[in-house]
C-alpha atoms as a PDB file:
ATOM      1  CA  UNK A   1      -7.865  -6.788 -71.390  1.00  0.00           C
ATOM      2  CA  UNK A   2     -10.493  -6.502 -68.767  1.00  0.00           C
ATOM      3  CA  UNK A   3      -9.903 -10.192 -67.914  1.00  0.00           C
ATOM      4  CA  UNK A   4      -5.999  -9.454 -67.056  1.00  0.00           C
ATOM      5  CA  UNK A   5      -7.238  -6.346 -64.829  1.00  0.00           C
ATOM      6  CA  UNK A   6      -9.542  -8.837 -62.819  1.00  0.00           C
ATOM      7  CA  UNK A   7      -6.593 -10.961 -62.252  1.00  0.00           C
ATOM      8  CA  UNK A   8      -4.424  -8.299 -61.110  1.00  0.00           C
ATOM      9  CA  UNK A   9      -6.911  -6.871 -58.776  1.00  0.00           C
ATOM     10  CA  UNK A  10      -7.481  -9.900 -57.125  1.00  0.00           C
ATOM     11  CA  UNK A  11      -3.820 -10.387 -56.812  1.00  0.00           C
ATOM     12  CA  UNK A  12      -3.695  -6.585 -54.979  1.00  0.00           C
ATOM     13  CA  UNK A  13      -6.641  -8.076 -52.490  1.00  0.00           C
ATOM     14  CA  UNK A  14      -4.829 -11.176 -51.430  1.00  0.00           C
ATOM     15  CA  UNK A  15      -1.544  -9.348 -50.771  1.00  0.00           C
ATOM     16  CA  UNK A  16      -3.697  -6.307 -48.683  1.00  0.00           C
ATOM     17  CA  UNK A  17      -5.094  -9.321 -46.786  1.00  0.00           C
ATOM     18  CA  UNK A  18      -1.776 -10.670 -46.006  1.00  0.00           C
ATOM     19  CA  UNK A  19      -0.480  -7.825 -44.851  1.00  0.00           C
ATOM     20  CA  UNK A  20      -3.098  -6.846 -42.241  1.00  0.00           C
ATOM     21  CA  UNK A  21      -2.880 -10.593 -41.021  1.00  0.00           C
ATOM     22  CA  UNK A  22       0.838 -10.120 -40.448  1.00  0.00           C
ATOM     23  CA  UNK A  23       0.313  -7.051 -38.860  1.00  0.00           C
ATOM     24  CA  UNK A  24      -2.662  -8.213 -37.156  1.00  0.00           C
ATOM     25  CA  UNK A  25      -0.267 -10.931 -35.477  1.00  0.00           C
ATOM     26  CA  UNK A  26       2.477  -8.427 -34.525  1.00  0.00           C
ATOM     27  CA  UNK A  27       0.250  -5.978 -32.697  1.00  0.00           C
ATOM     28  CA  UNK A  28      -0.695  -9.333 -30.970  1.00  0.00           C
ATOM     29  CA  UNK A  29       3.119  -9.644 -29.866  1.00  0.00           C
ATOM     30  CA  UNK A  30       3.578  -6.518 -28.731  1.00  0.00           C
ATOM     31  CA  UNK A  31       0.628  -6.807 -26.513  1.00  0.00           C
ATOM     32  CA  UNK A  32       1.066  -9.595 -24.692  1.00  0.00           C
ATOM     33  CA  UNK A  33       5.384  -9.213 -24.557  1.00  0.00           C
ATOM     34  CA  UNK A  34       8.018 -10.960 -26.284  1.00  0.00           C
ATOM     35  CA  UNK A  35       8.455 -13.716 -23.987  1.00  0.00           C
ATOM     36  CA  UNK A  36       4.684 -14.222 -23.391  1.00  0.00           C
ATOM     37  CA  UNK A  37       4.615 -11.911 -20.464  1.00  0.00           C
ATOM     38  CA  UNK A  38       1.434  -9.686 -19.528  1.00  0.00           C
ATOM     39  CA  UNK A  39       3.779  -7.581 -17.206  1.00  0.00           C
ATOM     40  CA  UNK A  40       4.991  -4.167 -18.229  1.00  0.00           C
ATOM     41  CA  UNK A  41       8.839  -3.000 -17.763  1.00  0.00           C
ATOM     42  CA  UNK A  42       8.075  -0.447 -15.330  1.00  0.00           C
ATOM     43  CA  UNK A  43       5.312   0.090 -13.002  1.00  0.00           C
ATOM     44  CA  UNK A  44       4.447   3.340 -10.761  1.00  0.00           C
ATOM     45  CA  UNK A  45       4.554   2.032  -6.957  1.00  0.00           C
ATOM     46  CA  UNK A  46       3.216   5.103  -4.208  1.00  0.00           C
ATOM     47  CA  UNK A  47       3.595   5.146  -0.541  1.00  0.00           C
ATOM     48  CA  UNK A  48       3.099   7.404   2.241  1.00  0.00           C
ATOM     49  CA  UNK A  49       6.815   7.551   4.124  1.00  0.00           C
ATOM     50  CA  UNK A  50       5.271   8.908   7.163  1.00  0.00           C
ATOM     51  CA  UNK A  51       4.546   6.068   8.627  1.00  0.00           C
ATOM     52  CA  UNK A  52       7.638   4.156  10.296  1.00  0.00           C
ATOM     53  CA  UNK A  53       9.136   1.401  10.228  1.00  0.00           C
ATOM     54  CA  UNK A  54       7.157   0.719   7.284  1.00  0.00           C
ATOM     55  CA  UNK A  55       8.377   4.064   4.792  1.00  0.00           C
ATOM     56  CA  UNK A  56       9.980   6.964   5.829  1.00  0.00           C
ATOM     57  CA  UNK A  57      12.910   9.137   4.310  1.00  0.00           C
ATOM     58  CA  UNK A  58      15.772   8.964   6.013  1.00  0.00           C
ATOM     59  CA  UNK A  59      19.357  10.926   4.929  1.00  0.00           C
ATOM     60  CA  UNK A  60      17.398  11.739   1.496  1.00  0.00           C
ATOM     61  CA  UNK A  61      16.716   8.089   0.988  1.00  0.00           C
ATOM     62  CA  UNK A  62      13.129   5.878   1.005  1.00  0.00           C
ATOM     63  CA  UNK A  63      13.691   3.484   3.518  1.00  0.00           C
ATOM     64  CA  UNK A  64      11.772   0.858   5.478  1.00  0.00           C
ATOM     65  CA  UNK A  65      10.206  -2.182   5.772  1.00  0.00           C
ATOM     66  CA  UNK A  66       8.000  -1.570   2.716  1.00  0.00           C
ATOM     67  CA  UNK A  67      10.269   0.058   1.080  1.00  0.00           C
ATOM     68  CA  UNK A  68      12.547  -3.048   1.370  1.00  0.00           C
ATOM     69  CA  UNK A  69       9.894  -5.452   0.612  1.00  0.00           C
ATOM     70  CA  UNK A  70       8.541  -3.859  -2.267  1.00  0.00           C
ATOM     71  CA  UNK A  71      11.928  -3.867  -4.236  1.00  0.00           C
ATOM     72  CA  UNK A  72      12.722  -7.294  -3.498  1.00  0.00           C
ATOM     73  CA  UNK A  73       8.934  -7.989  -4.804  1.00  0.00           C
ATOM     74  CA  UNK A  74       9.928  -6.297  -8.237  1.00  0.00           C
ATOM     75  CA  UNK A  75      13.225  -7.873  -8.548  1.00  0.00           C
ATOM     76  CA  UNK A  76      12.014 -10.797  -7.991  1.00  0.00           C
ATOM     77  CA  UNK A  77       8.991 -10.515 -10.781  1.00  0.00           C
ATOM     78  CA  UNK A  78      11.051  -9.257 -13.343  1.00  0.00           C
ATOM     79  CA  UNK A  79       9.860  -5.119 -13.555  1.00  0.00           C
ATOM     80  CA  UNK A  80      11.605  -1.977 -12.203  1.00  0.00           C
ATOM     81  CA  UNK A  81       9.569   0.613 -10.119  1.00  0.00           C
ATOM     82  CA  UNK A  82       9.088   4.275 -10.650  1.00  0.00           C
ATOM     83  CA  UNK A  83       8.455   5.165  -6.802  1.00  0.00           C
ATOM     84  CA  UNK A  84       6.250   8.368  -5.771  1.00  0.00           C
ATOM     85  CA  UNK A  85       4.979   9.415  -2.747  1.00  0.00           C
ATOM     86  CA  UNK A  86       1.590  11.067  -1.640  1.00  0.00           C
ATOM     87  CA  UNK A  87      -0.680  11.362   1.454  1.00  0.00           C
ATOM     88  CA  UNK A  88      -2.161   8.409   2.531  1.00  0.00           C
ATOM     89  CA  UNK A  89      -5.596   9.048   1.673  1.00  0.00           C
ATOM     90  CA  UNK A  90      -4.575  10.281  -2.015  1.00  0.00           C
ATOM     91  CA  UNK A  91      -3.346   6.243  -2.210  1.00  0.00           C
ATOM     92  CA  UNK A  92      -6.859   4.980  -3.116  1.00  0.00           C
ATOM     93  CA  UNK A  93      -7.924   7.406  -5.472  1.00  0.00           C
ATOM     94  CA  UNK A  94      -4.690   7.618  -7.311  1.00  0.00           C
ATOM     95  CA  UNK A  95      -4.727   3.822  -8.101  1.00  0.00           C
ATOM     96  CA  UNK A  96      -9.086   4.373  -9.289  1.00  0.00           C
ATOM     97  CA  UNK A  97      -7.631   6.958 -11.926  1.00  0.00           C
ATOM     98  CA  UNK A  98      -4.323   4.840 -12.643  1.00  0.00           C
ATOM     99  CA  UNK A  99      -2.111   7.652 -11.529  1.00  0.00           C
ATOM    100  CA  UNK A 100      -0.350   4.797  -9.680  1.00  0.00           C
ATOM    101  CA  UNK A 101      -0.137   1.168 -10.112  1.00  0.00           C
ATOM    102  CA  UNK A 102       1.028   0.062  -7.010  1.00  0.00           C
ATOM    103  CA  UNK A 103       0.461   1.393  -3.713  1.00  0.00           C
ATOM    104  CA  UNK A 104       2.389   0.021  -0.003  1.00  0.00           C
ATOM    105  CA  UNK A 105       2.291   2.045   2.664  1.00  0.00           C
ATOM    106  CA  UNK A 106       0.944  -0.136   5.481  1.00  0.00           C
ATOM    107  CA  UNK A 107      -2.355  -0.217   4.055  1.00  0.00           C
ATOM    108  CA  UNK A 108      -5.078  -2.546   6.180  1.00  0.00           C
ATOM    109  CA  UNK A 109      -7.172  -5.105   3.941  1.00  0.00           C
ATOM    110  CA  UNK A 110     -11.395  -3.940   3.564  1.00  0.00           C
ATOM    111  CA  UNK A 111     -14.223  -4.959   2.174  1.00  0.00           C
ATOM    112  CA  UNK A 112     -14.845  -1.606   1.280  1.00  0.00           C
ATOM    113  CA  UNK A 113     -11.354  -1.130  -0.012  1.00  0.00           C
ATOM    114  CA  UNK A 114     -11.094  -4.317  -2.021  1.00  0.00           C
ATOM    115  CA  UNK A 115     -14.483  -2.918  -3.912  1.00  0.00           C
ATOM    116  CA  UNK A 116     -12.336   0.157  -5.320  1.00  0.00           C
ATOM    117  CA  UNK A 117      -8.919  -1.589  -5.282  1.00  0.00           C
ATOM    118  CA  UNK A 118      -7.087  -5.391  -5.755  1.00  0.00           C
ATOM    119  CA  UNK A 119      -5.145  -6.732  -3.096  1.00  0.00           C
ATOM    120  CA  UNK A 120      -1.994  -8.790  -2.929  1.00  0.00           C
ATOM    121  CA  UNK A 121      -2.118 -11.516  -0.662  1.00  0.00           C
ATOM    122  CA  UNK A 122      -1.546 -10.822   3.022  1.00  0.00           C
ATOM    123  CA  UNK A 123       2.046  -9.642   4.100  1.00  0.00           C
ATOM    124  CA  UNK A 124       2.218  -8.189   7.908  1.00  0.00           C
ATOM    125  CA  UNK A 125      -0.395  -9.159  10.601  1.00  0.00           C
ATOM    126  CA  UNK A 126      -1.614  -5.555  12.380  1.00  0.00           C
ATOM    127  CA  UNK A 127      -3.933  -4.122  14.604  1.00  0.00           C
ATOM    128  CA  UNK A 128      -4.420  -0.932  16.821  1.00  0.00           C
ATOM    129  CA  UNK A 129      -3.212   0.729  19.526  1.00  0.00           C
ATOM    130  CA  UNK A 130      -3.550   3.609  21.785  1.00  0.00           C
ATOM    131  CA  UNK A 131      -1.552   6.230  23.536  1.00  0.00           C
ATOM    132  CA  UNK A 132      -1.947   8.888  25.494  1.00  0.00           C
ATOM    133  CA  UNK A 133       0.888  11.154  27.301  1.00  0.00           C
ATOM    134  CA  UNK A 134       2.982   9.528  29.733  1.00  0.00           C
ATOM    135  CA  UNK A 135       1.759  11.578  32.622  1.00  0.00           C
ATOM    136  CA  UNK A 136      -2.167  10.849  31.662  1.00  0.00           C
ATOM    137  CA  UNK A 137      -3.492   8.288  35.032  1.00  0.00           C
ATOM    138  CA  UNK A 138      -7.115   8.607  33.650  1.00  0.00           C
ATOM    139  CA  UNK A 139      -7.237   6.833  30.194  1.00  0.00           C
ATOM    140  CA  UNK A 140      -6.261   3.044  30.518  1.00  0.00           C
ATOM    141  CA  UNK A 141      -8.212   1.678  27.462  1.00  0.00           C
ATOM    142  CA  UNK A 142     -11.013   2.721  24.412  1.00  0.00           C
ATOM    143  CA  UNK A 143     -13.768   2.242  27.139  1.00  0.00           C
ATOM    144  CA  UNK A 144     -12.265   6.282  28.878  1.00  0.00           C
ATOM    145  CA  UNK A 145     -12.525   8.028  25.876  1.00  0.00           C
ATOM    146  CA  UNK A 146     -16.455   8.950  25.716  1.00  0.00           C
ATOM    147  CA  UNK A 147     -16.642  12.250  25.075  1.00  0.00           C
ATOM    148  CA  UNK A 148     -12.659  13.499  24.240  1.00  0.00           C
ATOM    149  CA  UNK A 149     -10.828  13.644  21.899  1.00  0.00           C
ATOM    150  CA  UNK A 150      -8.405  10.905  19.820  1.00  0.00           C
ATOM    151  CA  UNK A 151      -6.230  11.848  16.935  1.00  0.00           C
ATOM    152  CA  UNK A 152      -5.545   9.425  13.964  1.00  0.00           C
ATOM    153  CA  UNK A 153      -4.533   9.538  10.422  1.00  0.00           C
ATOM    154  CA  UNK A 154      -6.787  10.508   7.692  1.00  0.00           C
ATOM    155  CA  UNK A 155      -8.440   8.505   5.612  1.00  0.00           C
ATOM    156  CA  UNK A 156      -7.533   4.692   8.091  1.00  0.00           C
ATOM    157  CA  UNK A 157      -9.229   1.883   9.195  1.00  0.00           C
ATOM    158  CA  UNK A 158      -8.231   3.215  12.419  1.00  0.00           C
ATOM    159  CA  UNK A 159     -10.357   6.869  11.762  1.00  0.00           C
ATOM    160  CA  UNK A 160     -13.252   4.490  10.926  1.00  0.00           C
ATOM    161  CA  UNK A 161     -13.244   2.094  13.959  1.00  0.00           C
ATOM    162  CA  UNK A 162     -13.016   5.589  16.465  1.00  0.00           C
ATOM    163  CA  UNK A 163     -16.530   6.370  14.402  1.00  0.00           C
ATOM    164  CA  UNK A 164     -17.451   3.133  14.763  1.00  0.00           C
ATOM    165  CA  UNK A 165     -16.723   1.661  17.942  1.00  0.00           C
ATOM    166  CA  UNK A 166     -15.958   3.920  20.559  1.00  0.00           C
ATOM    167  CA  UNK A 167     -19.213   6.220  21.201  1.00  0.00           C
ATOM    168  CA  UNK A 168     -18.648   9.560  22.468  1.00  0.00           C
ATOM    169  CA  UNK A 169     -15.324  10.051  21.180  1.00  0.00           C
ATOM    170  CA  UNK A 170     -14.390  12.341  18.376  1.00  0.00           C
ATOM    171  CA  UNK A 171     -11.990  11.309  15.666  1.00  0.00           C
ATOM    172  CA  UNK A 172      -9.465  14.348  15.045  1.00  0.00           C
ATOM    173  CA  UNK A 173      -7.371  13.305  11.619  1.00  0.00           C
ATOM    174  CA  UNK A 174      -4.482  14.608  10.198  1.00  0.00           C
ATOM    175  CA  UNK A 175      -2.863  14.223   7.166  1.00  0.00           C
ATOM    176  CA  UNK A 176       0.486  13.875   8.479  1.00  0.00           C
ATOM    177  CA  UNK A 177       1.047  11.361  11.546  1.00  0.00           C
ATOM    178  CA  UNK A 178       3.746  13.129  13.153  1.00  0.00           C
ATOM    179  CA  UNK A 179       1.009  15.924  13.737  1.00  0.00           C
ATOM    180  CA  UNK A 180      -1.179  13.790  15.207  1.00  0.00           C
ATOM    181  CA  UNK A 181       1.050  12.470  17.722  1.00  0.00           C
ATOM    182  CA  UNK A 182       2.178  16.419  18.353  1.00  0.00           C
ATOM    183  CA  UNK A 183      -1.477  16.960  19.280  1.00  0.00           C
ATOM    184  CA  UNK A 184      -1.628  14.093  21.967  1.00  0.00           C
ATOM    185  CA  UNK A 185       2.373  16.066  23.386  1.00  0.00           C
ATOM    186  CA  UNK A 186       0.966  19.207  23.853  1.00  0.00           C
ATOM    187  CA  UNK A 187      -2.509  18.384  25.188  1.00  0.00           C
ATOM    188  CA  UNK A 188      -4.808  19.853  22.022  1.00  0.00           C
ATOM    189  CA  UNK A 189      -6.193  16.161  22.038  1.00  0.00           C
ATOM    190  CA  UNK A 190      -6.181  13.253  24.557  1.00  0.00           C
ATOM    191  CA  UNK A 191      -5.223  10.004  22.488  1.00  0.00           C
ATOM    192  CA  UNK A 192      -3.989   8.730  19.935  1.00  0.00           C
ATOM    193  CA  UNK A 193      -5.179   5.240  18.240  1.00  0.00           C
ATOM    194  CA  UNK A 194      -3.376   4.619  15.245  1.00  0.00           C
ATOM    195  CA  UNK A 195      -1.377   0.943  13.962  1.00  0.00           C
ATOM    196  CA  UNK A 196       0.332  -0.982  16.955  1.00  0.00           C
ATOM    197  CA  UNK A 197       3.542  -1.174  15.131  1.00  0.00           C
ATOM    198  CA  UNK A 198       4.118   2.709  14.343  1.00  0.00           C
ATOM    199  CA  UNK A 199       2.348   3.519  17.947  1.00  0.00           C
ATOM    200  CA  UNK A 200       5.386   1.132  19.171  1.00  0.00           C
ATOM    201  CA  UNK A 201       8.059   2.698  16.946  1.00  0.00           C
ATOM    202  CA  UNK A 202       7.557   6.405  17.912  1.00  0.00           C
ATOM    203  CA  UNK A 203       6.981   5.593  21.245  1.00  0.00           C
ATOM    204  CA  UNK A 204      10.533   4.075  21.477  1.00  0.00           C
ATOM    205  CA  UNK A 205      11.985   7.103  19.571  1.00  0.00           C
ATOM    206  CA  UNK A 206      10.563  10.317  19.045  1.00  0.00           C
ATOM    207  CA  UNK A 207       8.017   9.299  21.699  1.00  0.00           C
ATOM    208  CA  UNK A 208      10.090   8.316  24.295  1.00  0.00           C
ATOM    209  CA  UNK A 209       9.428   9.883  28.005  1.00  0.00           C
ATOM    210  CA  UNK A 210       6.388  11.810  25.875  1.00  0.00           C
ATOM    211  CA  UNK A 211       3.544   9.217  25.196  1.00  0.00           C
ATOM    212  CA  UNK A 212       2.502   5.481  26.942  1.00  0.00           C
ATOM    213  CA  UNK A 213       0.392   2.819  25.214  1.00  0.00           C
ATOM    214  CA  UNK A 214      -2.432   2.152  27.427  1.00  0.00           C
ATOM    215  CA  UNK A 215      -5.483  -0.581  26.900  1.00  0.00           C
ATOM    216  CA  UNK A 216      -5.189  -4.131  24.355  1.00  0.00           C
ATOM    217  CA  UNK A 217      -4.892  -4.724  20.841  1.00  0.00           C
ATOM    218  CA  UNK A 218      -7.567  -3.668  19.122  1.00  0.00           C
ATOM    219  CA  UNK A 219      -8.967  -4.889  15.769  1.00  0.00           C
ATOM    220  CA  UNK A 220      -6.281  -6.804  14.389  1.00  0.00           C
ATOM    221  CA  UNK A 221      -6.172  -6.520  10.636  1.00  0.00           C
ATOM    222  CA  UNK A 222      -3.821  -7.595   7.925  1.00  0.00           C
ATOM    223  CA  UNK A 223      -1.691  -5.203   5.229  1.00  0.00           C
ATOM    224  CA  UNK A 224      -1.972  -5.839   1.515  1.00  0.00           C
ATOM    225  CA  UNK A 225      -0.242  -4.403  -1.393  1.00  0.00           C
ATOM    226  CA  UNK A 226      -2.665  -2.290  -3.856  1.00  0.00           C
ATOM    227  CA  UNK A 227      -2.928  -3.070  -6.735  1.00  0.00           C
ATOM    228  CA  UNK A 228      -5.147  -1.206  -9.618  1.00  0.00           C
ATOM    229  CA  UNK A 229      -8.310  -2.942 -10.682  1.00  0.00           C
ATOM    230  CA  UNK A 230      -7.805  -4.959 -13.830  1.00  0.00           C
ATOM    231  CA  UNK A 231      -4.340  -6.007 -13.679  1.00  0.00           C
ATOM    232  CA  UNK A 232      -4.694  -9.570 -12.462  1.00  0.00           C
ATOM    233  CA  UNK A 233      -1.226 -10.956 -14.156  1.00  0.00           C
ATOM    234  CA  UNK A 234       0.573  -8.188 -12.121  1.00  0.00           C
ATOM    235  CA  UNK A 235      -1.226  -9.326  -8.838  1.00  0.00           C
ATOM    236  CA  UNK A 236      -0.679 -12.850  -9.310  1.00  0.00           C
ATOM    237  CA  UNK A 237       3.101 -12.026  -9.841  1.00  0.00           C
ATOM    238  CA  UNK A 238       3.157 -10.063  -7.125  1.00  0.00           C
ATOM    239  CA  UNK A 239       1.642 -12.969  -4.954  1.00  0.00           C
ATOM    240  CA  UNK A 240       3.880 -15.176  -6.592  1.00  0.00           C
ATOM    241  CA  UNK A 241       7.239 -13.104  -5.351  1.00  0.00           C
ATOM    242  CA  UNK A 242       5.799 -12.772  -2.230  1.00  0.00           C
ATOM    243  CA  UNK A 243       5.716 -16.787  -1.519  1.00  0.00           C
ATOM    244  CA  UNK A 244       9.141 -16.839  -3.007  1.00  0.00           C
ATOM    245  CA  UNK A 245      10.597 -14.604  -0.751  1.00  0.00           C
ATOM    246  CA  UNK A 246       8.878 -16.060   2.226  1.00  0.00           C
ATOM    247  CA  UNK A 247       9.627 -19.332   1.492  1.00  0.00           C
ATOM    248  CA  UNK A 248      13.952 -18.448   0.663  1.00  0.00           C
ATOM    249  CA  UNK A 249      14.242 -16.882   4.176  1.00  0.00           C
ATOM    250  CA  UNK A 250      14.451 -12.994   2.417  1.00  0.00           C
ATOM    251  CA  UNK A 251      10.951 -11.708   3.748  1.00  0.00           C
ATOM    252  CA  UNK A 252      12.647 -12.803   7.192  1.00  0.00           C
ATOM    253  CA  UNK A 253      15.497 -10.905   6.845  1.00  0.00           C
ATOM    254  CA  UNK A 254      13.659  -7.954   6.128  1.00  0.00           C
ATOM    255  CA  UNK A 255      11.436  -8.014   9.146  1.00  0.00           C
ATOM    256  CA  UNK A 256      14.412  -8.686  11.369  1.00  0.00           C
ATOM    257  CA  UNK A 257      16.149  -5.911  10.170  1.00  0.00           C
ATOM    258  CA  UNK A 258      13.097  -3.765  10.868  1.00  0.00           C
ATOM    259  CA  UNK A 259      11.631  -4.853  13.797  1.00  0.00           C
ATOM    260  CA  UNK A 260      14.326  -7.033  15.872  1.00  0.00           C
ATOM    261  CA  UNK A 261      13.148 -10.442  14.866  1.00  0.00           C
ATOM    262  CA  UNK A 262      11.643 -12.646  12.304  1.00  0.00           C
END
């Protein structure tokens, strides 16, 4: 009797270990994707859509060149995007807490940065610029500005090369760009220094007969996608689309559209 019950129990042991090996193997599946894929469905991509040609809303609609860049990315990688928006210096700490996944919104490639953040691969060749009203004779470059005023956006590279670079002057930053280029209009600061190719774009719209670009290019810089630390299959995707897309002709068709050439 108590040799049958020995047998039977280590019948009950061998199936319990066959089951947690099969399920052991399943959770495996599920983890990395049926089709051997690290990449979720759906990621959460964030931009700031003040800052045009790049993102800004336009008829109830995200448009611009990010905007158009960043869902031919995810097309071409295979996931869908659940876009939000934020202020541009909520991008960085929304992608340390994983709020977001993603982040494009112009956003210039650190050293400092890349310690909190990953970076895709280079996509749009920057640097800085400065206006000042179009009736302003005594500002032609970064070397006038000791001791006045310049307006930028808060929480850019821009904010930190004012701090850095130009002594005497005093970095005013707003959250919202279209209030910093107000302040330069109606005289409550004297410049603006901000990205060359949204200093260009208001300039030639909202700007226009209001504010002049005056000195050179300053610090020229490149823009990166974000990416949240610890997701290196999604930035080597990302990377991946990117050189597709450059090499088909499509990244070229999106800057054209945007900015008049390729």
């Amino acid at each position: 009797m108590l040799k049958g019950n020995w047998k039977l129990i280590a019948m009950l042991f061998v199936s319990l270990f066959v089951v947690l090996g099969l399920t052991a193997c399943g959770d495996d599946d599920a983890a990395s994707g049926a089709d051997g894929s690290a990449l979720k469905d759906e990621y959460t991509v964030v931009s700031d859509t003040s800052f045009v040609p790049f993102e800004f809303k336009e008829d109830g609609e995200y448009v611009g060149f990010d905007i158009d860049l960043i869902h031919a990315i995810a097309d071409e990688a295979g996931f869908k995007i659940d876009f939000e928006t934020t202020n541009f210096d909520g991008i960085i700490p929304g992608l340390q807490t994983g709020q977001f996944d993603i982040a494009i919104a112009g956003i210039g490639i650190t050293e400092e940065r890349a310690k909190k953040i990953d970076y895709s691969d280079p996509y749009y060749e920057s640097g800085l610029r400065l206006a000042v009203a179009e009736d302003n004779d005594s500002i032609d470059g970064i070397e006038d500005l000791d001791g006045l005023t310049v307006a930028t956006r808060l929480g850019s590279t821009s904010a930190a090369f004012i701090e850095e670079n130009i002594g005497g002057a005093e970095a005013n930053q707003y959250e919202q760009l279209d209030q910093a280029y107000l302040a330069v209009e109606n005289g409550s600061v004297d410049a603006i220094l901000y990205d060359a190719p949204n200093v260009a774009y208001y300039i030639q719209t909202e700007g226009e007969g209001k504010l002049k670009m005056v000195g050179d290019l300053y610090q020229a810089e490149d823009y990166g996608i974000a990416i949240s630390q610890g997701n290196e299959e999604l930035v080597e995707a990302i990377n991946e689309a990117l050189e597709t897309l450059q090499e088909n002709g499509e990244y070229d068709d999106i800057h054209k559209k945007w900015f008049g050439e390729e």
